[in-house]
N, C-alpha and C. Protein backbone atom coordinates (compact mmCIF):
# COMPACT_ATOMS: atom_id res chain seq x y z
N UNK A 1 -24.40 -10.56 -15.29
CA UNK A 1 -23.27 -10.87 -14.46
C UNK A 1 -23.74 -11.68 -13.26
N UNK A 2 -23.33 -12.55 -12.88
CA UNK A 2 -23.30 -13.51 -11.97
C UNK A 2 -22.70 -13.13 -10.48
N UNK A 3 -23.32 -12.96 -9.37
CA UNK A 3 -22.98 -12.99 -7.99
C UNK A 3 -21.49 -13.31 -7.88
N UNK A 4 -20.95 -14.40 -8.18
CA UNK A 4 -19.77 -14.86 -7.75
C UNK A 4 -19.02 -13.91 -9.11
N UNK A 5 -19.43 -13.68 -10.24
CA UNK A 5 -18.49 -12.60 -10.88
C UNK A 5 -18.70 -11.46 -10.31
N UNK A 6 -19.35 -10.77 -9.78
CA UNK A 6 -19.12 -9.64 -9.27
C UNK A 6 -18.18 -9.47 -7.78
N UNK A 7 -18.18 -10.23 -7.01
CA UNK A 7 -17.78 -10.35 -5.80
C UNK A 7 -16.31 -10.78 -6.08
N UNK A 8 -15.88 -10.86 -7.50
CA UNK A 8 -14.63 -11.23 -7.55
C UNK A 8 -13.71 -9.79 -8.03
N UNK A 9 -15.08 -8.78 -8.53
CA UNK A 9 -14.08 -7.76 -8.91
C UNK A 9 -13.96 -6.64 -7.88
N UNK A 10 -14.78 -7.31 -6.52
CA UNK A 10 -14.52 -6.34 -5.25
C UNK A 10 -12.49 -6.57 -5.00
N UNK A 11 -11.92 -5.08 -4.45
CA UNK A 11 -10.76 -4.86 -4.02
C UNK A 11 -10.30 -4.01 -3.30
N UNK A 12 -9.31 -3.87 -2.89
CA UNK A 12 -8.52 -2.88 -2.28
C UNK A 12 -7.72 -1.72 -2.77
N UNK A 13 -7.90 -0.62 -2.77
CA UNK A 13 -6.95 0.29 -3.14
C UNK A 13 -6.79 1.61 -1.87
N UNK A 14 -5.03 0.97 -2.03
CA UNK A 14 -4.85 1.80 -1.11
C UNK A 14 -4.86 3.57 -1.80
N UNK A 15 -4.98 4.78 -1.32
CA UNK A 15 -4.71 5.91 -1.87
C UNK A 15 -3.61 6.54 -0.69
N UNK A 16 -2.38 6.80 -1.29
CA UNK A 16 -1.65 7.32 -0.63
C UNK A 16 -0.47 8.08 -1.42
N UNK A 17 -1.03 9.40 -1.83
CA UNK A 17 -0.44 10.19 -2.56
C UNK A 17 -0.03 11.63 -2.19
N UNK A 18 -0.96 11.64 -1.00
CA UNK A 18 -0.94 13.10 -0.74
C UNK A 18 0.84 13.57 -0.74
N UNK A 19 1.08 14.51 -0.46
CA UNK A 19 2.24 15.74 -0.35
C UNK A 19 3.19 15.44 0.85
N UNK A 20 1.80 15.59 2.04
CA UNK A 20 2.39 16.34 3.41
C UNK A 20 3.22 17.50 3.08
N UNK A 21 2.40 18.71 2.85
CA UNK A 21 3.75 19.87 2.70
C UNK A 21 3.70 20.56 3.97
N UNK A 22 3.02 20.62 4.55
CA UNK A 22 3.00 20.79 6.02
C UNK A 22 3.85 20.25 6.73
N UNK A 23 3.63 19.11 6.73
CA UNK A 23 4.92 18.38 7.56
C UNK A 23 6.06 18.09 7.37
N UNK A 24 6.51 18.52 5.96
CA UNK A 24 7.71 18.25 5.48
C UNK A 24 8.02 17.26 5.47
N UNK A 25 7.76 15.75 5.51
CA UNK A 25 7.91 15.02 4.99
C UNK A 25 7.31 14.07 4.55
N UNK A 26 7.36 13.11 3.93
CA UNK A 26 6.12 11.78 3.45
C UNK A 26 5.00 11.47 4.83
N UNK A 27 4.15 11.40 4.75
CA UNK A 27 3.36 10.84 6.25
C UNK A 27 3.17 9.07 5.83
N UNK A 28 3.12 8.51 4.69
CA UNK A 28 3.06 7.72 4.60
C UNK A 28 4.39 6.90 4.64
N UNK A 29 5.96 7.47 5.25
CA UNK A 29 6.64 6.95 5.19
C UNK A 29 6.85 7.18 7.13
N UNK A 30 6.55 7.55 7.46
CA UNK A 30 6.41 7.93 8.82
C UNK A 30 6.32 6.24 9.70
N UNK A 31 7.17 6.25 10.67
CA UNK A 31 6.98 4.79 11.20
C UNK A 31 5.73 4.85 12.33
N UNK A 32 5.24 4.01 12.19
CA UNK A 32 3.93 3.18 12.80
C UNK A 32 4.33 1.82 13.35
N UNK A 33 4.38 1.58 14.74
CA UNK A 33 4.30 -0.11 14.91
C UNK A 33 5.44 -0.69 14.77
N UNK A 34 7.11 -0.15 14.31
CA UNK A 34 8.07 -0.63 14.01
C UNK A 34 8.16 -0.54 12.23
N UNK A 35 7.22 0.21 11.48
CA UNK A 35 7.57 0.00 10.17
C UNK A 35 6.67 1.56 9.69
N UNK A 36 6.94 1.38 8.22
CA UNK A 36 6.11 3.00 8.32
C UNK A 36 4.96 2.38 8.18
N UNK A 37 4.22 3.34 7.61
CA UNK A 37 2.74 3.75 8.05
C UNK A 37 1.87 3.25 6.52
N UNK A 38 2.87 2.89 5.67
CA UNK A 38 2.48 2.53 4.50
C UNK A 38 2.89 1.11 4.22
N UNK A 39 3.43 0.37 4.83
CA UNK A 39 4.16 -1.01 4.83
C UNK A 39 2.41 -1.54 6.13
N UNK A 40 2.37 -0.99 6.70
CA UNK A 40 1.82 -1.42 7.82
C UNK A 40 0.25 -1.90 7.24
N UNK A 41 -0.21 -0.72 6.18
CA UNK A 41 -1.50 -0.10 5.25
C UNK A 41 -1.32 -1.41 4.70
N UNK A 42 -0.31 -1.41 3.90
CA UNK A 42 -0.20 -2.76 2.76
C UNK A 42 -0.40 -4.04 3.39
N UNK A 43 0.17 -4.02 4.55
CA UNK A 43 0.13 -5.37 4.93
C UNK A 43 -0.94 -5.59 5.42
N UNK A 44 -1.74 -4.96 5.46
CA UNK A 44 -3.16 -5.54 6.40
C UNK A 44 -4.49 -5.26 5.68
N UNK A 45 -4.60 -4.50 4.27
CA UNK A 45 -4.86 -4.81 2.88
C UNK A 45 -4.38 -6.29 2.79
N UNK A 46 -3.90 -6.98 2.79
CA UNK A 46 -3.35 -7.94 2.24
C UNK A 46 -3.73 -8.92 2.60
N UNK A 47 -3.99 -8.69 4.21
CA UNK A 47 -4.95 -10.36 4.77
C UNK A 47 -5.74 -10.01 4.59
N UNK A 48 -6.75 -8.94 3.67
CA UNK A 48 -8.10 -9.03 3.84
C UNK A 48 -8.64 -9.99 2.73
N UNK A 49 -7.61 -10.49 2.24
CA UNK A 49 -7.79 -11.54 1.21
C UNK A 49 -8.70 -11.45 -0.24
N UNK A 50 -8.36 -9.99 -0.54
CA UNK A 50 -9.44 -9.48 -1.68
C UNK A 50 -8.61 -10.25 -2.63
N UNK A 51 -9.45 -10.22 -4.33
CA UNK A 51 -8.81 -10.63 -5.51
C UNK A 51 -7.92 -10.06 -5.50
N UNK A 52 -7.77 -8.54 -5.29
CA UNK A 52 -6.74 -7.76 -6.10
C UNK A 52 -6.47 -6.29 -4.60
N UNK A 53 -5.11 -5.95 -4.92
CA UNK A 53 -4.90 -4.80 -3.92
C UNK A 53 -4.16 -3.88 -4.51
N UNK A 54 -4.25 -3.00 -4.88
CA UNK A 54 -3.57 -2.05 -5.73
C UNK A 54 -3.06 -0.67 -4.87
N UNK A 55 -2.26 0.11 -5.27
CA UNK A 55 -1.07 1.29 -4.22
C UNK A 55 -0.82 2.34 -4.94
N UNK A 56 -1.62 3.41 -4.44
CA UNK A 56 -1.79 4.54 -5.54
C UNK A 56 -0.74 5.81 -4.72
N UNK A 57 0.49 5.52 -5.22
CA UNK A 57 1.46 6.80 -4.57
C UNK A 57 2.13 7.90 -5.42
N UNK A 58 1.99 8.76 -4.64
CA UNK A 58 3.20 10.07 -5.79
C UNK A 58 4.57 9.48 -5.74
N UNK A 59 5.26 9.51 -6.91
CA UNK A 59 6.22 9.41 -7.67
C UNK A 59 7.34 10.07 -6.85
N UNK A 60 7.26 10.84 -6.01
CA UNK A 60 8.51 10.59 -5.02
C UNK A 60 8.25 9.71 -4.06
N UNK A 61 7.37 9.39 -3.68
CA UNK A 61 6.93 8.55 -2.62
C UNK A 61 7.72 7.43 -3.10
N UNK A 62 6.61 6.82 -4.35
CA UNK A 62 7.26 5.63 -4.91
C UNK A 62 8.82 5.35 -5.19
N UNK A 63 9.43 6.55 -5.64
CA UNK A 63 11.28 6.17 -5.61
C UNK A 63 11.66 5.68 -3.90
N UNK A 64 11.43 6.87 -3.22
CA UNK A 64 11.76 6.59 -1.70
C UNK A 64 11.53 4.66 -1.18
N UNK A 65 10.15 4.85 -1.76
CA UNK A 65 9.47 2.92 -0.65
C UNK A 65 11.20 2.09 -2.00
N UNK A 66 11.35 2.23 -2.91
CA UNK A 66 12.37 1.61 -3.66
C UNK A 66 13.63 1.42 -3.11
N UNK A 67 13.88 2.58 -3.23
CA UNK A 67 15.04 3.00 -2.07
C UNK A 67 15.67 2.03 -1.10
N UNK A 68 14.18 2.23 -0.28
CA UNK A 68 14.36 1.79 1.03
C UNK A 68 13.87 0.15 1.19
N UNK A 69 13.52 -0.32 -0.29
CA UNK A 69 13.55 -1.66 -0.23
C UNK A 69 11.93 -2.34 0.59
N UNK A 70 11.17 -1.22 0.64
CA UNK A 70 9.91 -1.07 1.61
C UNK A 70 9.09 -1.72 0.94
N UNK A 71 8.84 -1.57 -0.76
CA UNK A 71 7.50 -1.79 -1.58
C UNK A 71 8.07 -3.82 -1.92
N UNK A 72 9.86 -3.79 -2.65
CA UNK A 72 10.07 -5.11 -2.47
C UNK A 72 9.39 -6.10 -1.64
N UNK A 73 9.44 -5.43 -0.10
CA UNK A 73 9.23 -6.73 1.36
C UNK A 73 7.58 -6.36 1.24
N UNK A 74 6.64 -5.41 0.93
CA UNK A 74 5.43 -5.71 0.72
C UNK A 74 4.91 -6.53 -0.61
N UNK A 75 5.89 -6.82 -1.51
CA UNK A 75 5.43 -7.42 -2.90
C UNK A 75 5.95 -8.77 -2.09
N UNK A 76 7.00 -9.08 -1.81
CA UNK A 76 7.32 -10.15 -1.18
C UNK A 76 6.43 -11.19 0.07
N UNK A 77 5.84 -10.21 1.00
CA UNK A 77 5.06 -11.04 1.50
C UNK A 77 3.79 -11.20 0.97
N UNK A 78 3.17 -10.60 0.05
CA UNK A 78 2.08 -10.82 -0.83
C UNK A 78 2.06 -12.09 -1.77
N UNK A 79 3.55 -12.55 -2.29
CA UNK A 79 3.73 -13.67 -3.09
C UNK A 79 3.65 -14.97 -2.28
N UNK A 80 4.02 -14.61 -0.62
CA UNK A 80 3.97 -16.06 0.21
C UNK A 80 2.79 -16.56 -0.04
């Protein structure tokens, strides 16, 4: 494998799955900065200008960011 092939399969993954059952509600939906706390994660993953950035959430999480149209405007500014 070649230097420049390996350095291409460096990336980002966000992990954001946990519960919060403590807090009763998502922490990753929690606002940060004017946006939540997981829009904020994504977006700054995103200028780090890796090949690839991938978003590892629990399945209520993921309906909710849908929902709320949250994961759309992070796929969206990723395509600019």
């Amino acid at each position: 494998m070649k230097q420049t092939e390996a350095v291409g399969m460096i990336g980002v993954l966000i992990l954001a799955a946990g519960a919060s059952t403590r807090l009763g509600k998502p922490k990753q939906l929690l606002q940060y900065r004017g946006q939540s706390f997981l829009r904020h994660t994504a977006k700054m993953a995103i200028a780090l200008t890796f090949p690839w950035c991938s978003l590892m959430v629990d399945t209520s999480i993921l309906i909710q960011l849908i929902l709320s149209c949250q994961l759309a405007s992070a796929v969206k500014t990723k395509l600019k």
